[in-house]
PDB file of N, CA and C in Angstrom:
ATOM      1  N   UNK A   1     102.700 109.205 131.107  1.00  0.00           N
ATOM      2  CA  UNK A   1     103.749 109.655 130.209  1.00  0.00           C
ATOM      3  C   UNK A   1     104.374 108.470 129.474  1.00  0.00           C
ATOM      4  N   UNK A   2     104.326 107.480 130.371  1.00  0.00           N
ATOM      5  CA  UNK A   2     105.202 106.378 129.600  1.00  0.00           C
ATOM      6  C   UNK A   2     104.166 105.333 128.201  1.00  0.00           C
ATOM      7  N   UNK A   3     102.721 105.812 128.230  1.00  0.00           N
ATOM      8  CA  UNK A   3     102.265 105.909 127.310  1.00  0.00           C
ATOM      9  C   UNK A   3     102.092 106.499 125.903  1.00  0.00           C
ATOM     10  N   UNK A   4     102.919 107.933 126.139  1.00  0.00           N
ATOM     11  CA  UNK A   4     103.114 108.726 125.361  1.00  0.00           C
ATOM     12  C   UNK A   4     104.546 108.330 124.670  1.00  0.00           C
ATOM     13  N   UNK A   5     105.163 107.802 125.516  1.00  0.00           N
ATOM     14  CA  UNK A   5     106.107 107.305 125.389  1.00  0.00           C
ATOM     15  C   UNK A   5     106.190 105.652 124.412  1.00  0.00           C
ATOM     16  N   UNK A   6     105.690 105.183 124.851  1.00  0.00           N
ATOM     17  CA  UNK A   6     105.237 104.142 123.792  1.00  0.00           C
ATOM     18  C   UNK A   6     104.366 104.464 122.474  1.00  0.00           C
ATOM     19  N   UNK A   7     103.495 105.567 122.646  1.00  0.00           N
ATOM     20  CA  UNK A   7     102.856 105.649 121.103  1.00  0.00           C
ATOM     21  C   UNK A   7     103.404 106.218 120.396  1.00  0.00           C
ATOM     22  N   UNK A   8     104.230 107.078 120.463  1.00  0.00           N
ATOM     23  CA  UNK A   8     105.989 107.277 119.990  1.00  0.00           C
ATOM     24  C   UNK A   8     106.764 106.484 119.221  1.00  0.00           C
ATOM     25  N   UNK A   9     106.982 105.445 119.570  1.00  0.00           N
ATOM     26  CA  UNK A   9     107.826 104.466 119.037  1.00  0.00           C
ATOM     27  C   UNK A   9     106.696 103.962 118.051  1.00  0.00           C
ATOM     28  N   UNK A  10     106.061 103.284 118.622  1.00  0.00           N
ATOM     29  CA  UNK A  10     105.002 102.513 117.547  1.00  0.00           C
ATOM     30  C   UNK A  10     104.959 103.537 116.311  1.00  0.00           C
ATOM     31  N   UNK A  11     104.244 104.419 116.098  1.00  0.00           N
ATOM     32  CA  UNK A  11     104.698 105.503 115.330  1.00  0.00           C
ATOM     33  C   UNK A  11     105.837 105.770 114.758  1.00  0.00           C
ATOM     34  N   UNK A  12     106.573 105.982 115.424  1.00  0.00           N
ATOM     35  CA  UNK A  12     107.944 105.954 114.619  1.00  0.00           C
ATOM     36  C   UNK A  12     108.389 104.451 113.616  1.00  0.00           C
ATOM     37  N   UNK A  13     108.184 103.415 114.273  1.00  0.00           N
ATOM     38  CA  UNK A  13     108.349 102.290 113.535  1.00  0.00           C
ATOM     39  C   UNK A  13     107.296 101.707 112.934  1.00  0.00           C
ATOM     40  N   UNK A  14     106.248 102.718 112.579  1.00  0.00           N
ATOM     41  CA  UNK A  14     105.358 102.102 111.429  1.00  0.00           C
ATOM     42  C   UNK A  14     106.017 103.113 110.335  1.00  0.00           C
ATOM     43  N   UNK A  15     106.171 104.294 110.750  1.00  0.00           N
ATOM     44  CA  UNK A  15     107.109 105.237 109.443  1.00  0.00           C
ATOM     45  C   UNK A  15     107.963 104.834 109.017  1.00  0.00           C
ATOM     46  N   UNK A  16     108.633 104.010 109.804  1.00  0.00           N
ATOM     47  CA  UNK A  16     110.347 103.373 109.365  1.00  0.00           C
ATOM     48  C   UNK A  16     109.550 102.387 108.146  1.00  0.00           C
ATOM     49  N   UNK A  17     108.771 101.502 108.184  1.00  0.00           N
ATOM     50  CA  UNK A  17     108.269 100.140 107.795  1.00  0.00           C
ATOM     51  C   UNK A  17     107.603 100.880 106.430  1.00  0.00           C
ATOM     52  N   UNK A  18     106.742 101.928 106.528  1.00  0.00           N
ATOM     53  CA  UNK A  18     106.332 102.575 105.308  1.00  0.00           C
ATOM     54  C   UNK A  18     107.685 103.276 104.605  1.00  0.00           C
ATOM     55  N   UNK A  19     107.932 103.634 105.245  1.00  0.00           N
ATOM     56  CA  UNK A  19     109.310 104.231 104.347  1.00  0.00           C
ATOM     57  C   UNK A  19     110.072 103.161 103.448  1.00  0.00           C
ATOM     58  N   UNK A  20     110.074 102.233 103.939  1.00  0.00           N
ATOM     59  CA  UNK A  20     111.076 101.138 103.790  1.00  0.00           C
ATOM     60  C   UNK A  20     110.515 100.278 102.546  1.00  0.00           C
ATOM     61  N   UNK A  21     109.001  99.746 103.153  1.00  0.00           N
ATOM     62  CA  UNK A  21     108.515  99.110 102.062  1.00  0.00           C
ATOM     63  C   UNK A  21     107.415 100.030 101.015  1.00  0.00           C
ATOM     64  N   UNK A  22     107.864 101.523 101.181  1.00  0.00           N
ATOM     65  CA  UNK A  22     106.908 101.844 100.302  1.00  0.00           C
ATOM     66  C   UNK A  22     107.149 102.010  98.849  1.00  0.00           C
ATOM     67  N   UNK A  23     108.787 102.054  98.921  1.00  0.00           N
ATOM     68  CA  UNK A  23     109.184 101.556  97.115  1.00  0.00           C
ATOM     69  C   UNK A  23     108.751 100.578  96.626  1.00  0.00           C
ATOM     70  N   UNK A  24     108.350  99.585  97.102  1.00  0.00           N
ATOM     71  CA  UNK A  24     107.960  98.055  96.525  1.00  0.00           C
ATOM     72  C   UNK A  24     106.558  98.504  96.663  1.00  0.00           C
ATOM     73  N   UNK A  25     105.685  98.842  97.456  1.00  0.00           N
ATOM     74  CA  UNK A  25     104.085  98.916  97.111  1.00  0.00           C
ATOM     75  C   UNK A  25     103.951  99.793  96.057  1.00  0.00           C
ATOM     76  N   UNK A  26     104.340 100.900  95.901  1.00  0.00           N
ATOM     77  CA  UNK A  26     104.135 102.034  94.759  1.00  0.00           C
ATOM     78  C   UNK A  26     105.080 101.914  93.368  1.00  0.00           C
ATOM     79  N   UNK A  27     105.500 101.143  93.405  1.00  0.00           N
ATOM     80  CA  UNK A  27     106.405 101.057  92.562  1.00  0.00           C
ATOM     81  C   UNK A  27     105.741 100.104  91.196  1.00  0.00           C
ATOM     82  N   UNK A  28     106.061 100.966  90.418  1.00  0.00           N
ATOM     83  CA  UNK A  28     105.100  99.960  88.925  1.00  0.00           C
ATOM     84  C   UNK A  28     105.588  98.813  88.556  1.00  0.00           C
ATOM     85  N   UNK A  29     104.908  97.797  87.945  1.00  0.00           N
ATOM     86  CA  UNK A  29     105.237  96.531  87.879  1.00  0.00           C
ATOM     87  C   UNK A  29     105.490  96.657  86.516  1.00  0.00           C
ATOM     88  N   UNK A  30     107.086  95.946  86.330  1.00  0.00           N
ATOM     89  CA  UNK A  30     107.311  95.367  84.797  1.00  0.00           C
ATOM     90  C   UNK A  30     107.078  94.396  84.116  1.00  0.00           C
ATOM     91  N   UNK A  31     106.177  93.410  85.022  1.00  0.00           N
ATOM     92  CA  UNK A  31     105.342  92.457  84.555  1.00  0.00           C
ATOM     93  C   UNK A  31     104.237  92.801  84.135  1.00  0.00           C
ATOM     94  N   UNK A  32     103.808  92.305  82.350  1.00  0.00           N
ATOM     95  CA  UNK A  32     102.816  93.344  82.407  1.00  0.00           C
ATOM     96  C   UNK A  32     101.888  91.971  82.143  1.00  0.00           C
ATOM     97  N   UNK A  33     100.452  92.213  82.449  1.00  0.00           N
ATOM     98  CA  UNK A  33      99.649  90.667  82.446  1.00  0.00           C
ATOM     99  C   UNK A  33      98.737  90.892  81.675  1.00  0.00           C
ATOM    100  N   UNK A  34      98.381  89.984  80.461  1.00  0.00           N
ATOM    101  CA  UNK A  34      97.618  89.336  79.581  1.00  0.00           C
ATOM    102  C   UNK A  34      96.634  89.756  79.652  1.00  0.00           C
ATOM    103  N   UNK A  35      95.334  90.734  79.518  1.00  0.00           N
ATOM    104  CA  UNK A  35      94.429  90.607  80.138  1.00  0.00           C
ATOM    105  C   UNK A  35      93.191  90.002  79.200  1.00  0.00           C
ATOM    106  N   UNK A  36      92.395  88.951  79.555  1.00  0.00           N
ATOM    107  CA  UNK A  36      91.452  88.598  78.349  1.00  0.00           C
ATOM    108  C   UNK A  36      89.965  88.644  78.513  1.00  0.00           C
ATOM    109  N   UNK A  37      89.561  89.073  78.256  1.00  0.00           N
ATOM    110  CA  UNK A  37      87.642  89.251  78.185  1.00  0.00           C
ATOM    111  C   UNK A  37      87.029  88.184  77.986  1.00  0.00           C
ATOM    112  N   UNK A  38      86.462  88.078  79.041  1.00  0.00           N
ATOM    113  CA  UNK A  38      85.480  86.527  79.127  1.00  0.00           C
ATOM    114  C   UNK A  38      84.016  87.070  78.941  1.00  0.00           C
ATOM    115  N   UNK A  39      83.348  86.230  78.031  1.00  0.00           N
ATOM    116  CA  UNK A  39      82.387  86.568  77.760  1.00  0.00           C
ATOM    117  C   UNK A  39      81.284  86.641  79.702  1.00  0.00           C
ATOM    118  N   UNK A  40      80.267  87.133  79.589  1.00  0.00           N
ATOM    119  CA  UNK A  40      79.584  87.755  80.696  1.00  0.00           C
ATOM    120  C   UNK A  40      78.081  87.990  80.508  1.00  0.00           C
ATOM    121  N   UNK A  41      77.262  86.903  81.050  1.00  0.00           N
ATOM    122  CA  UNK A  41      76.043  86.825  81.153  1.00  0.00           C
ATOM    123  C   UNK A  41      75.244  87.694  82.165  1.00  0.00           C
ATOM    124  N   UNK A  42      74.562  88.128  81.918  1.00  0.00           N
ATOM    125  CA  UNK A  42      73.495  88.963  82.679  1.00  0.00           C
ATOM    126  C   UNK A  42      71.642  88.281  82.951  1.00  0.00           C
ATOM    127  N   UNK A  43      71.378  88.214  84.338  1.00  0.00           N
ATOM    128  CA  UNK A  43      70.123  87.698  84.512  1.00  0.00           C
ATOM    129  C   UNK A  43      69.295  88.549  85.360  1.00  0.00           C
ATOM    130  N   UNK A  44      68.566  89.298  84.521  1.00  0.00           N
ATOM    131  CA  UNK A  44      67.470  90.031  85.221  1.00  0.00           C
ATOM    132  C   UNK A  44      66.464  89.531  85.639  1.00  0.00           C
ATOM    133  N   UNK A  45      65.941  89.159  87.157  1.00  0.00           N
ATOM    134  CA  UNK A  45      64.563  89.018  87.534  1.00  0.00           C
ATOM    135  C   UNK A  45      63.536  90.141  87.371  1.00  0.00           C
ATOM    136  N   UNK A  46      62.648  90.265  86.810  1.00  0.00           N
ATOM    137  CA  UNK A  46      61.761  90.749  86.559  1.00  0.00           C
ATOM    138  C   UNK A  46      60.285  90.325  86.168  1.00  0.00           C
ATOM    139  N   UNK A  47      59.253  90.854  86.504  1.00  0.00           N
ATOM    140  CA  UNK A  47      58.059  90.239  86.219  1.00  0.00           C
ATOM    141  C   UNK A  47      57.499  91.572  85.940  1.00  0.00           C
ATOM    142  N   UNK A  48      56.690  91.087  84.691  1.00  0.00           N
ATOM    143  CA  UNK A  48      55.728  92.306  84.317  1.00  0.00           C
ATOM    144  C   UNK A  48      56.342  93.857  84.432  1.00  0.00           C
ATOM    145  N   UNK A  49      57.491  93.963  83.671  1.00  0.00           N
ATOM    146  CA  UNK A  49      58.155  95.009  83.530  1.00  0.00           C
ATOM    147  C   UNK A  49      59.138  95.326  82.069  1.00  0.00           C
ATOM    148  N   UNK A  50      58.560  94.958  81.110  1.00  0.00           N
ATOM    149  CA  UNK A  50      59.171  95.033  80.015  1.00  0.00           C
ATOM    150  C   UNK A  50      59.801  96.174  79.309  1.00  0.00           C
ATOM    151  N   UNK A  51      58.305  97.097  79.684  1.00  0.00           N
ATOM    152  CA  UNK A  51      58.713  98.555  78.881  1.00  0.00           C
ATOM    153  C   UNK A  51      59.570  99.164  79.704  1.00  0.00           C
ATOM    154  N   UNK A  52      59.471  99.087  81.300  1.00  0.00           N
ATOM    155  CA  UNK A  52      60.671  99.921  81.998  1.00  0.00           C
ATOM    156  C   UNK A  52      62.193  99.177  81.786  1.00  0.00           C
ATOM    157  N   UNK A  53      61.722  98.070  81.337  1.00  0.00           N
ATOM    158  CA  UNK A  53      63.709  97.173  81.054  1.00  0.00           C
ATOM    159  C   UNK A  53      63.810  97.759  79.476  1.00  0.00           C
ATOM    160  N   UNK A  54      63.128  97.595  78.720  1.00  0.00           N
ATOM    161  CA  UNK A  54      63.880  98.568  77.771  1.00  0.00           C
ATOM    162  C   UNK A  54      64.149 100.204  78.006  1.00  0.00           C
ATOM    163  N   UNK A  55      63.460 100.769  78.749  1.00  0.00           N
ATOM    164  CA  UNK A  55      63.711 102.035  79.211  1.00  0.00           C
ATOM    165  C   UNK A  55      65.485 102.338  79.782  1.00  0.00           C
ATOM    166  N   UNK A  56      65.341 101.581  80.349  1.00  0.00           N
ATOM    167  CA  UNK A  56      66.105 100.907  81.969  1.00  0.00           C
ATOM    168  C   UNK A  56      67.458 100.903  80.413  1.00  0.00           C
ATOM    169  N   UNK A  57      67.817  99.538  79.952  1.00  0.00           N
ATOM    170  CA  UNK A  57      68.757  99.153  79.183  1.00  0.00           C
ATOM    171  C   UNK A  57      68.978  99.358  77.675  1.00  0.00           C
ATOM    172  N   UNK A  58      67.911 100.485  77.414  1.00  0.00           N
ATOM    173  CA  UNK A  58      68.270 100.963  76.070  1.00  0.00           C
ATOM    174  C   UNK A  58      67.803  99.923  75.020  1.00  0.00           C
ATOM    175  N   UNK A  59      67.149  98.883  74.789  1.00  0.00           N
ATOM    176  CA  UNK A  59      66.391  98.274  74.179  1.00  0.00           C
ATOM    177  C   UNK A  59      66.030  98.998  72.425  1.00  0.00           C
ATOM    178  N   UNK A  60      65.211  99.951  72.806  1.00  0.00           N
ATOM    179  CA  UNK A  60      64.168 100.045  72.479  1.00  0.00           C
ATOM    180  C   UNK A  60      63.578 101.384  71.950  1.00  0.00           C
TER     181      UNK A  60
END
């Protein structure tokens, strides 16, 4: 019982802790951040597969 008794509390004081800090996790940020597009290389290994990579990526 005194197990039941302890998973009780633990429980209860993880609800307290979500309750508490769950305005600050869910809560939208008024910082709003820059966002910038970096260019982005792509390297396909492939051998002897040309017509299925244009298939594959619209090529063609």
């Amino acid at each position: 019982m005194t197990l039941l008794y302890l998973l009780a509390i633990v429980v209860l004081i993880n609800c307290f802790y979500f309750l508490l800090f769950s305005k600050f996790s869910f809560a939208n940020s008024t910082i709003t951040k820059k966002e910038t597009a970096f260019p982005v290389s792509l390297i396909v290994c492939a051998k002897n597969e040309a017509e299925n990579l244009k298939k594959t990526f619209l090529f063609g």
